[in-house]
C-alpha atoms as a PDB file:
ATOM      1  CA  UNK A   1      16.056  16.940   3.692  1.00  0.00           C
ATOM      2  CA  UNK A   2      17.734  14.104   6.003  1.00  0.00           C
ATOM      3  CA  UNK A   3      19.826  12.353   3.149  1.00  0.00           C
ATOM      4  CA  UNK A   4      20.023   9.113   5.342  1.00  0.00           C
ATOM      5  CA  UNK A   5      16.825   8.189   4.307  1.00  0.00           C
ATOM      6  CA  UNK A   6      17.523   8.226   0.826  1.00  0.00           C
ATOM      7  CA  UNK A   7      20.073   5.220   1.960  1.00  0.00           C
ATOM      8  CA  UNK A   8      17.275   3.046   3.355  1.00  0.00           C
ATOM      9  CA  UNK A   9      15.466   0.346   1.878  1.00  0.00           C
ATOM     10  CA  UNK A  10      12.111   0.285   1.491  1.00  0.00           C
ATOM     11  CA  UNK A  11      11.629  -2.671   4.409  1.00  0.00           C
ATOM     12  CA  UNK A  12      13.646  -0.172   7.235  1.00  0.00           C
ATOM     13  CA  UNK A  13      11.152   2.835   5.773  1.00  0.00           C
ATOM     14  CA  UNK A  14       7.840   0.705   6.382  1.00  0.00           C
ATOM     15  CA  UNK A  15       9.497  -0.078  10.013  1.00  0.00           C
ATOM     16  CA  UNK A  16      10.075   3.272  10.968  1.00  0.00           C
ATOM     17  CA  UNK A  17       7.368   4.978   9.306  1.00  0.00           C
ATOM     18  CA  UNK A  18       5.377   4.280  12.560  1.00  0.00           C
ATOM     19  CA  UNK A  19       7.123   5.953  15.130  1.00  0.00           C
ATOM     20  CA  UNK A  20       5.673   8.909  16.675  1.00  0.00           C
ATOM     21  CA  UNK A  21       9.066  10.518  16.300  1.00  0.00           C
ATOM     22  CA  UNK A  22      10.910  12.917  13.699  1.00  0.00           C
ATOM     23  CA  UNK A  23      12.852   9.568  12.258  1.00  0.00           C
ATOM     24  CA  UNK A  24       9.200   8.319  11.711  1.00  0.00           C
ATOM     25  CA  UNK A  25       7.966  11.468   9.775  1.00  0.00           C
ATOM     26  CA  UNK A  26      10.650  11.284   7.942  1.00  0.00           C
ATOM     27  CA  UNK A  27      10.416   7.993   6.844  1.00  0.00           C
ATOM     28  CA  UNK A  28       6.850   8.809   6.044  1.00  0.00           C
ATOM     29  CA  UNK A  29       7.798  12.057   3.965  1.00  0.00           C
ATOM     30  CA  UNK A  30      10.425   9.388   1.878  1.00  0.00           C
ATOM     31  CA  UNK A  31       7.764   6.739   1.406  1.00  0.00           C
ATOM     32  CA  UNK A  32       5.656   9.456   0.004  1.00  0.00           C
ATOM     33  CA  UNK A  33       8.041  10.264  -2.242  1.00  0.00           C
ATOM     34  CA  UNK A  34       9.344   7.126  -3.506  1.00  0.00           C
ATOM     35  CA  UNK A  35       5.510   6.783  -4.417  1.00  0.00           C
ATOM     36  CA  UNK A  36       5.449   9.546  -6.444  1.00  0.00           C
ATOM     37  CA  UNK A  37       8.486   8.832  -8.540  1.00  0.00           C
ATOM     38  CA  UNK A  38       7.896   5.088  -8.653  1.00  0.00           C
ATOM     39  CA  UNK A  39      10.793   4.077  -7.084  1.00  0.00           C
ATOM     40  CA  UNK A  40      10.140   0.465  -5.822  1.00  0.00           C
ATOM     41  CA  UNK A  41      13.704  -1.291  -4.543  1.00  0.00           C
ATOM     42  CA  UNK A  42      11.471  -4.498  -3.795  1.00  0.00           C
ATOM     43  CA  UNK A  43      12.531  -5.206   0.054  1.00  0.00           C
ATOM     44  CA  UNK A  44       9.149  -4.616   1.061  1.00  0.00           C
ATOM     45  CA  UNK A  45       6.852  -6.522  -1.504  1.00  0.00           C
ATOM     46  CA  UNK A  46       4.623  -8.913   0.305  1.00  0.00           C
ATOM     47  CA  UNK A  47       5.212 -12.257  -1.499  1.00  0.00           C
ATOM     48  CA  UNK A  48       1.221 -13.387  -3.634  1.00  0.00           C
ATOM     49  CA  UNK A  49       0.707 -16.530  -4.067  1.00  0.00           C
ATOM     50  CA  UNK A  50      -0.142 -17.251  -8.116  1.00  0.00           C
ATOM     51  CA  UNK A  51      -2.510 -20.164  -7.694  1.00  0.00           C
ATOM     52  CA  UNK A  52      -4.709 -18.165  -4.822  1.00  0.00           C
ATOM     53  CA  UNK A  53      -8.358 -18.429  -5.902  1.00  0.00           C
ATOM     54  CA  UNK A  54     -10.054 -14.690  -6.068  1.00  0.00           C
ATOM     55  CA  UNK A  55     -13.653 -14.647  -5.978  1.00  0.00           C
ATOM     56  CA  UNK A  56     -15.269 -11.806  -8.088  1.00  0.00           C
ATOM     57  CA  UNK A  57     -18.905 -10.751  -6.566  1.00  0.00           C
ATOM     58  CA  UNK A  58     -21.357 -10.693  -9.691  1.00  0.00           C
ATOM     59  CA  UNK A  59     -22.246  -7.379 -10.925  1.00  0.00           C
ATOM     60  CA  UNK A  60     -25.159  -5.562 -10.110  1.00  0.00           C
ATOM     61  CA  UNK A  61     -25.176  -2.943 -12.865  1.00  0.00           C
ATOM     62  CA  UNK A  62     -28.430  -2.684 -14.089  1.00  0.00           C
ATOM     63  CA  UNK A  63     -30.121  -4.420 -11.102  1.00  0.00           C
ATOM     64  CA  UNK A  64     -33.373  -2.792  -9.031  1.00  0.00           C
ATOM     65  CA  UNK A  65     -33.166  -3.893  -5.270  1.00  0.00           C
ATOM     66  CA  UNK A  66     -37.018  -3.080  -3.448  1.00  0.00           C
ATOM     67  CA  UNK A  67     -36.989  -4.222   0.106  1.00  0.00           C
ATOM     68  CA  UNK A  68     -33.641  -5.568  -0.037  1.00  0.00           C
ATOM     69  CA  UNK A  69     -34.393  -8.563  -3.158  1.00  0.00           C
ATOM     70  CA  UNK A  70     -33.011  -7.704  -6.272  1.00  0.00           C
ATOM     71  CA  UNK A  71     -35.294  -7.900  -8.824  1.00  0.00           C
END
């Protein structure tokens, strides 16, 4: 185990991750294991915007389609 991965934060582990190299498998082998203990240091959180509409699609549990209509 490469301990100066442990040192990294989670945005210079999604950056590397990529590489074809043996930094980049190891930065995938720490992201996998950050996952797995649930260790989020919150560098690389994608900001969501609150007051973005989300459009469910109606259910269709219960529903017969023939030829492609639901009936």
């Amino acid at each position: 185990m490469n301990l100066t991965f442990l040192n990294k934060t989670d945005k210079q582990l999604e950056a590397i991750k990529f590489d074809s190299t043996t930094d980049g498998k190891l930065a995938r082998q720490e992201v996998r294991r950050r996952k797995l203990v649930g260790y989020c240091d919150g560098t690389a959180i994608k900001y969501v915007d609150p007051k973005a509409v989300t459009v469910d699609p109606e259910s269709s549990v219960g529903q017969v389609r023939i030829n492609g209509v639901l009936q």
